[in-house]
Protein backbone atom coordinates (compact mmCIF):
# COMPACT_ATOMS: atom_id res chain seq x y z
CA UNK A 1 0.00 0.00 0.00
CA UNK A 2 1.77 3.21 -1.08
CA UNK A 3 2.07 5.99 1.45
CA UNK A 4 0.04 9.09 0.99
CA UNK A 5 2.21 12.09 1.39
CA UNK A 6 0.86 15.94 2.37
CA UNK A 7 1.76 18.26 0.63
CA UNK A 8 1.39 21.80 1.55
CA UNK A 9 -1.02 24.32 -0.28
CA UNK A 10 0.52 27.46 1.23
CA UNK A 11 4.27 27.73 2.66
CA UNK A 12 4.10 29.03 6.15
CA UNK A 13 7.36 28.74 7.41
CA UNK A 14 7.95 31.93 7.20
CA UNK A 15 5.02 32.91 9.61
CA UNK A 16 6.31 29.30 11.77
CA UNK A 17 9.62 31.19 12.54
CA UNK A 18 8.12 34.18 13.47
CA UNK A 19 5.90 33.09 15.89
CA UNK A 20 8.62 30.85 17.09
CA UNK A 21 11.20 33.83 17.05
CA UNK A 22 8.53 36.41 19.31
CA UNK A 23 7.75 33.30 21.71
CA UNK A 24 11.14 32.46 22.22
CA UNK A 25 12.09 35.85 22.68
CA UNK A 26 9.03 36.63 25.35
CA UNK A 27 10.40 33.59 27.01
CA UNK A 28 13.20 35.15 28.25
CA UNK A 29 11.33 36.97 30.52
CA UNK A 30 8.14 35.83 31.24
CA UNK A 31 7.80 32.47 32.60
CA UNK A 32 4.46 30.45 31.96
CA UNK A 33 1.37 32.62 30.69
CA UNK A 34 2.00 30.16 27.06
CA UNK A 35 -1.72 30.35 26.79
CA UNK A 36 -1.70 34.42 27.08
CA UNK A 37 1.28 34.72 24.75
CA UNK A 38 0.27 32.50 22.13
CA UNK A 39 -3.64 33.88 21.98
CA UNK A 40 -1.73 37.55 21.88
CA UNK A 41 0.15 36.39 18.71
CA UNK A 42 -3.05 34.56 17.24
CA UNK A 43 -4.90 38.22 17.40
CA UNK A 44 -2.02 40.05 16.08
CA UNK A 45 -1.71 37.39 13.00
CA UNK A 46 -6.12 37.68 13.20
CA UNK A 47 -6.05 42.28 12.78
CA UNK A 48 -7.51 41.16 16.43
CA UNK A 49 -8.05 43.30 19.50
CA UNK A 50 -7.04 41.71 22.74
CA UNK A 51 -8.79 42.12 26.19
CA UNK A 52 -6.17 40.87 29.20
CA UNK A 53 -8.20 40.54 33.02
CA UNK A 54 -5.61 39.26 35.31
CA UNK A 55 -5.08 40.52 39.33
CA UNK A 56 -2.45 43.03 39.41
CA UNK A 57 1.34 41.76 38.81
CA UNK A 58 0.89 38.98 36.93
CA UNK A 59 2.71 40.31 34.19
CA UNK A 60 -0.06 41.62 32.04
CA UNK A 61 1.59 45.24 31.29
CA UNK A 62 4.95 43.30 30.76
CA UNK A 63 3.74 40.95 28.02
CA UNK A 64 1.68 43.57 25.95
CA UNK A 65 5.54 45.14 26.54
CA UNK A 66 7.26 42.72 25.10
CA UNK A 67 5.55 41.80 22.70
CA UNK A 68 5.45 45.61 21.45
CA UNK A 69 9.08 45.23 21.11
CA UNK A 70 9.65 41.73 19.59
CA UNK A 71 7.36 43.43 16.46
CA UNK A 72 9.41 46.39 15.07
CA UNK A 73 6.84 48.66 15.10
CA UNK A 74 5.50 51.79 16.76
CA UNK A 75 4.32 51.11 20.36
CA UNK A 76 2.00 53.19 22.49
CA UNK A 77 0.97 53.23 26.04
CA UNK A 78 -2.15 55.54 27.31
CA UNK A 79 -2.97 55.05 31.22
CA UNK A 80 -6.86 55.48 31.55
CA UNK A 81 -7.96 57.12 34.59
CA UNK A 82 -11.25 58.63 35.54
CA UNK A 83 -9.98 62.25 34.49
CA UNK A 84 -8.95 61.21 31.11
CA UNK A 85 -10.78 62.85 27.83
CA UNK A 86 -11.20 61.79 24.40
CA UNK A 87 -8.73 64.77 23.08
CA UNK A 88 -6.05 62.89 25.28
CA UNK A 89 -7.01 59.83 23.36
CA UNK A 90 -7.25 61.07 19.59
CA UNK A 91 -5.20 63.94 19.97
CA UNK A 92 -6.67 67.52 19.27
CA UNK A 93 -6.48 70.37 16.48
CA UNK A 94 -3.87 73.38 17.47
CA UNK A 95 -3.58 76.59 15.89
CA UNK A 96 -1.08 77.53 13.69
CA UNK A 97 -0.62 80.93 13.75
CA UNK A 98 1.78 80.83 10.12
CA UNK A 99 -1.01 79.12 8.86
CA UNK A 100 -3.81 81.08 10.51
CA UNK A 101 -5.23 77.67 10.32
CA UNK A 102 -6.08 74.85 12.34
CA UNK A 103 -3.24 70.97 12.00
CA UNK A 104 -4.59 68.23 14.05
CA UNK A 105 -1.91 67.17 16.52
CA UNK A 106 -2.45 63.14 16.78
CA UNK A 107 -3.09 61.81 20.12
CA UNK A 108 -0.94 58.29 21.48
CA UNK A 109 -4.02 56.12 19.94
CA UNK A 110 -2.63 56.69 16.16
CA UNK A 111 0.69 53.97 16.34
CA UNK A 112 0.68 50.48 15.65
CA UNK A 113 0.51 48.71 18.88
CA UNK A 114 -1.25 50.07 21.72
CA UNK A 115 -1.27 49.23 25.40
CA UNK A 116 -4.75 50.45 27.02
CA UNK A 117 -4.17 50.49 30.23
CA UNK A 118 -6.59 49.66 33.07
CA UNK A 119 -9.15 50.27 30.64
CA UNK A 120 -11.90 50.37 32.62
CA UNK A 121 -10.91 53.24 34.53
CA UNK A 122 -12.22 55.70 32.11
CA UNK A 123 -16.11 57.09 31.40
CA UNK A 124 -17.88 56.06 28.71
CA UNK A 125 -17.32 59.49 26.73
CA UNK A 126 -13.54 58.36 26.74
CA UNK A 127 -13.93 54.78 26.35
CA UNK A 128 -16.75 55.94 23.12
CA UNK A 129 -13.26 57.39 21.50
CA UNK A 130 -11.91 53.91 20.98
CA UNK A 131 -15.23 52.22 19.21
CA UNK A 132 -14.37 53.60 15.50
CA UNK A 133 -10.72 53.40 15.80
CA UNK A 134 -10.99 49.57 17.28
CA UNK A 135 -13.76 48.44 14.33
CA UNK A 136 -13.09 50.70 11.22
CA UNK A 137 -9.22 51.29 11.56
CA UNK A 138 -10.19 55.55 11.38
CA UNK A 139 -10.31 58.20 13.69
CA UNK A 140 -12.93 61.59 12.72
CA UNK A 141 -11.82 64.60 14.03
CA UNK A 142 -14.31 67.93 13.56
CA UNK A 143 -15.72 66.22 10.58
CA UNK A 144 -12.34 64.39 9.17
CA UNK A 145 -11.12 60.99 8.98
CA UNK A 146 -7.81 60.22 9.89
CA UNK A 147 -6.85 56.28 8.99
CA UNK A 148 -4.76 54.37 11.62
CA UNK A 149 -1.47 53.18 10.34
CA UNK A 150 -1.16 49.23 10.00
CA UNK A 151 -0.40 47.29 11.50
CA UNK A 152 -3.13 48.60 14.29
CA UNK A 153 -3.78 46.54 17.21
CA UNK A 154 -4.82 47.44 20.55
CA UNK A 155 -3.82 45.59 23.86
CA UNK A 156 -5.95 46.06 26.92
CA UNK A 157 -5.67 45.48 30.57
CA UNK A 158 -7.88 45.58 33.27
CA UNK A 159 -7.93 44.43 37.06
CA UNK A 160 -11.14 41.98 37.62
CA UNK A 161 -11.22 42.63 41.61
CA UNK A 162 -10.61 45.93 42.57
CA UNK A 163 -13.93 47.75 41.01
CA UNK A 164 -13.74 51.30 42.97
CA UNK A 165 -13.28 53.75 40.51
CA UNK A 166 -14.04 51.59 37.64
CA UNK A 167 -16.42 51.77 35.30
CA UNK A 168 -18.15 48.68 33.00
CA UNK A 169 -17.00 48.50 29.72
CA UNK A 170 -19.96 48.52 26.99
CA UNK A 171 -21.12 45.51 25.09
CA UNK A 172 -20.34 47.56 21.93
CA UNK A 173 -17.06 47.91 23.07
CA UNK A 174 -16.36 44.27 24.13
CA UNK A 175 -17.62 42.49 21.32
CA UNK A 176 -14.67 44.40 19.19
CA UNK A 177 -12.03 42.79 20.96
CA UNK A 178 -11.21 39.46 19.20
CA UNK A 179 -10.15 37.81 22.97
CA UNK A 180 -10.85 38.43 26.50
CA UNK A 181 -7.63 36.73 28.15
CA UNK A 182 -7.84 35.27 31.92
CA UNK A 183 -4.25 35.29 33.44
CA UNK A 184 -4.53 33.10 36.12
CA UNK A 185 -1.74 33.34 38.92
CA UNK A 186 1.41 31.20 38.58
CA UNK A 187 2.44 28.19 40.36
CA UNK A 188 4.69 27.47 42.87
CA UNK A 189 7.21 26.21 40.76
CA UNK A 190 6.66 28.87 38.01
CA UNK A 191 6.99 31.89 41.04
CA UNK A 192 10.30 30.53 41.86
CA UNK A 193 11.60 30.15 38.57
CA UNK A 194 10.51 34.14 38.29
CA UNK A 195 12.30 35.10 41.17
CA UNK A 196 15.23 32.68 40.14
CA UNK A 197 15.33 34.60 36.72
CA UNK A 198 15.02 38.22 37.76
CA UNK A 199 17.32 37.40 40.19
CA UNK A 200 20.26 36.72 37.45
CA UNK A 201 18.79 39.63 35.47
CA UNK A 202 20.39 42.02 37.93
CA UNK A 203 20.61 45.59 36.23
CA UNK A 204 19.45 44.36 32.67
CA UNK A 205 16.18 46.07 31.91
CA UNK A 206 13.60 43.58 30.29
CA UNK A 207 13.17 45.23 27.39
CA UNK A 208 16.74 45.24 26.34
CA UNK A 209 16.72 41.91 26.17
CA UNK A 210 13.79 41.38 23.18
CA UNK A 211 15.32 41.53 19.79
CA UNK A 212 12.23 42.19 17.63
CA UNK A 213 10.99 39.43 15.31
CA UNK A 214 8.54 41.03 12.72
CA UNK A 215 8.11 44.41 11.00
CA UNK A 216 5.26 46.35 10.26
CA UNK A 217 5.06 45.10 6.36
CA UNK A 218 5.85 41.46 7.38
CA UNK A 219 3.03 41.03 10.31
CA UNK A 220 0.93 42.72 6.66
CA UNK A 221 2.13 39.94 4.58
CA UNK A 222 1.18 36.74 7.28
CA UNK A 223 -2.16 38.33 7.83
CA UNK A 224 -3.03 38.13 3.82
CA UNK A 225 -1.79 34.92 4.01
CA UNK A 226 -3.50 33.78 7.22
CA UNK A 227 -6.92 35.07 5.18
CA UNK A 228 -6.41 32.27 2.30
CA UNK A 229 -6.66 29.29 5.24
CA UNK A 230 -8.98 26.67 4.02
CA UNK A 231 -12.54 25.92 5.98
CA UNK A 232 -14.52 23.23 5.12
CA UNK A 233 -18.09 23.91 5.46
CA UNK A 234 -18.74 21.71 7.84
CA UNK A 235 -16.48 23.56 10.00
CA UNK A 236 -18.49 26.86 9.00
CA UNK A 237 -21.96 25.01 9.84
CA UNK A 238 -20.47 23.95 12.95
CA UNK A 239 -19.52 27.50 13.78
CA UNK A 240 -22.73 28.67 12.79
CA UNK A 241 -24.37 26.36 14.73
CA UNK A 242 -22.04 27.25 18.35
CA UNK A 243 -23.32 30.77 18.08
CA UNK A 244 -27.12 30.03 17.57
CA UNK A 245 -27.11 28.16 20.58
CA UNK A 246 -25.97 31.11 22.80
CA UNK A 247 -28.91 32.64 21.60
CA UNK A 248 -30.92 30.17 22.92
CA UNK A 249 -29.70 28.83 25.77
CA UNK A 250 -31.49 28.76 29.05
CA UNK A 251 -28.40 30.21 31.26
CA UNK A 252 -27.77 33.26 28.71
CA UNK A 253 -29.39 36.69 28.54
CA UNK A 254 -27.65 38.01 25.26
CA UNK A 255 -26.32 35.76 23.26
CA UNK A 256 -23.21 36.53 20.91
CA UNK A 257 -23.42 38.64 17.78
CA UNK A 258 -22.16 37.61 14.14
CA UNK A 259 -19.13 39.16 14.60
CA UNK A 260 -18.08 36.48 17.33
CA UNK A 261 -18.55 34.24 14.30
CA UNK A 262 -16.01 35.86 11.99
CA UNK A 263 -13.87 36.11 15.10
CA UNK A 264 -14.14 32.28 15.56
CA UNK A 265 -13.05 31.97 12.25
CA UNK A 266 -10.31 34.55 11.46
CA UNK A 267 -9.04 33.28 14.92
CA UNK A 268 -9.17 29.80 14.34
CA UNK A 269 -7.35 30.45 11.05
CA UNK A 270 -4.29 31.98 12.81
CA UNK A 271 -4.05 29.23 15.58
CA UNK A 272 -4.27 26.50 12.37
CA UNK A 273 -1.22 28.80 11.02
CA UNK A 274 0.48 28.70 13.93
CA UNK A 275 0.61 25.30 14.23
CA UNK A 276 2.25 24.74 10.65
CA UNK A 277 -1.10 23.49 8.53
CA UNK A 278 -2.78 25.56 6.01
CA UNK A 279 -6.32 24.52 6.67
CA UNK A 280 -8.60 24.83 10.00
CA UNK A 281 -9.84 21.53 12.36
CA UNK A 282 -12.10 21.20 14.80
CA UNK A 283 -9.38 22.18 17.53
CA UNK A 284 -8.29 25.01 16.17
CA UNK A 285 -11.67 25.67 16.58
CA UNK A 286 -12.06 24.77 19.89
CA UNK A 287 -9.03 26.34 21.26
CA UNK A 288 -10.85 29.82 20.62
CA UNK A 289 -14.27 29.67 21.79
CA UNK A 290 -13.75 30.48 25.16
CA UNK A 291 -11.51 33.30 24.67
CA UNK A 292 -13.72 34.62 21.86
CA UNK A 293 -16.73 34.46 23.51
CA UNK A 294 -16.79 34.75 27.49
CA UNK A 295 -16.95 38.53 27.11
CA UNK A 296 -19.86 38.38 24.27
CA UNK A 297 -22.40 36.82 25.96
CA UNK A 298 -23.97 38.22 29.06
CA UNK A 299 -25.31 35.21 31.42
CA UNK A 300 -29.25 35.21 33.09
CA UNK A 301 -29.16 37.15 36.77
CA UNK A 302 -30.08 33.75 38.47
CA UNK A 303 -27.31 31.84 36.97
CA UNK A 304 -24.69 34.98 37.90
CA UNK A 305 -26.12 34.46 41.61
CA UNK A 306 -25.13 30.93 41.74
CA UNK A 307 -21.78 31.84 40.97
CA UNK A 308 -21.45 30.58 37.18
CA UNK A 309 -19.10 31.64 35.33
CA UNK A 310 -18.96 32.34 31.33
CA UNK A 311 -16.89 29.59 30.63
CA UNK A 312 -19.05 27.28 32.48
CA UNK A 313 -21.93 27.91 29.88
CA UNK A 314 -19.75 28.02 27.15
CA UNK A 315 -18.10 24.58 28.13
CA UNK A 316 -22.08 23.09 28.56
CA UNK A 317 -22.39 24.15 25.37
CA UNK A 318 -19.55 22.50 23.41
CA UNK A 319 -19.95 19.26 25.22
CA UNK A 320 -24.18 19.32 24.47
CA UNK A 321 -23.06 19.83 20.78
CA UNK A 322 -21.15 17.05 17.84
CA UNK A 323 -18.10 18.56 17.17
CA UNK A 324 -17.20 17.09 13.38
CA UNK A 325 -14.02 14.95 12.82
């Protein structure tokens, strides 16, 4: 019996060492958190927004950091605070007086990467800044659009316990961010291999020691090519399928939109990249549910008092459902 042999449609090893390259080079600082890095690289590789909810120091700042600076491209960081308006996001017009004329002075938002943080520590008049830019890549400004430069992506952190001084983040708002990441704390093992490691580090700043990985045009080029990933249509019925039932399950309130469809999919695309294949399976799939949906779907009041979570429901859901093979 002769062997079958696969041959691949699309040559990814470009994008393989890449992703390989900005892991390796994140791992020089950050111990554990694979699951946070490698969903961080998925969006990037998705033209994904990511949402990171971790207690404070557990390195959430720190990653969006590094991985900032293991992409050579322009990084941002805007601290949100309760004071903050959206002129301080998008920037604001300033006179000229050689002009006699009005030049729009671009706020922090307009650079490739940006680092939100605490994002939940701003009102809803700043937080209603970020909507257009997040969805439609553009900024307007007194009645003009300004486009954001690509690669865009924005990176945001917020603290899940301490809720003084915070304020709730909109639907419309969530449902534009391709993930919601849970960083959970590390183990015991992992906490002494941090201490071991920034220990030896001694005067060397992190940052110094991330070479970056990509550029700008490259993390361009993967994307397009991330885009041609083949989907079988069962896959897409199954997809399909996953969402309607949030809309109809007994434990949810609002279920998720069509856009956490496409998300499912663009995602699942980058995580089938990412693993060297140039077509999607059902655990690519899989592997992006949770973090696609458990900030899409808001759960029933009585099923929030008994203390279920998101990814309870979602988990019900998957195992209620036939996931094709």
């Amino acid at each position: 019996m002769e062997e079958q042999i696969f041959h691949q449609r699309t040559d990814l090893s470009a994008l393989n060492n890449a992703v390989l390259s900005i892991r390796n080079e994140i791992k020089k600082i950050i111990v554990g958190q694979d699951e946070m890095v490698k969903l961080i690289i998925a969006a990037l590789l998705a033209d994904g927004h990511v949402l990171i909810e971790g207690v404070p120091g557990v390195a959430k700042t720190l990653t969006a950091k590094l991985v900032a600076k293991s992409v050579n491209a322009g990084f941002s960081r805007i601290q949100f605070t309760p004071d903050l308006m959206p002129s301080d996001v998008l920037g604001t017009p300033v006179f000229n007086p050689k002009e006699a004329s009005f030049e729009f002075k671009k706020g922090p938002i307009f650079s490739n990467i940006v680092l939100v943080d605490e994002i939940n520590r701003a009102p809803a008049k700043t937080q209603s800044a970020l909507l257009e830019i997040m969805e439609e890549r553009q900024a307007t400004v007194d009645g003009r659009s300004y486009p954001m430069a690509s690669p865009f992506m924005v990176l945001a952190t917020q603290n899940p316990v301490e809720q003084e001084g915070t304020y709730r983040l909109p639907e419309a708002q969530l449902d534009r961010f391709l993930f919601k990441i849970t960083v959970p704390y590390p183990t015991e093992s992992e906490e002494m291999s941090i201490l071991t490691q920034f220990h030896n580090m001694g005067n060397t700043s992190a940052l110094d020691m991330i070479q970056p990985a990509l550029n700008g045009p490259q993390v361009a080029a993967l994307r397009q090519q991330i885009k041609t990933q083949v989907v079988e249509e069962k896959l897409l019925q199954f997809i399909a399928r996953l969402i309607h039932q949030t809309r109809n399950h007994k434990s949810i309130y609002l279920g998720a939109s069509p856009r956490a469809s496409l998300a499912i999919m663009n995602a699942s695309k980058a995580m089938a990249a990412m693993q060297g294949r140039d077509f999607v399976t059902p655990d690519d799939i899989l592997s992006v549910v949770t973090p696609v949906l458990r900030h899409r779907i808001i759960l029933s009041p009585d099923k929030e008092m008994e203390g279920i979570s998101e990814d309870d429901v979602i988990k019900q859901i998957i195992q209620g459902m036939d996931v094709p093979r």
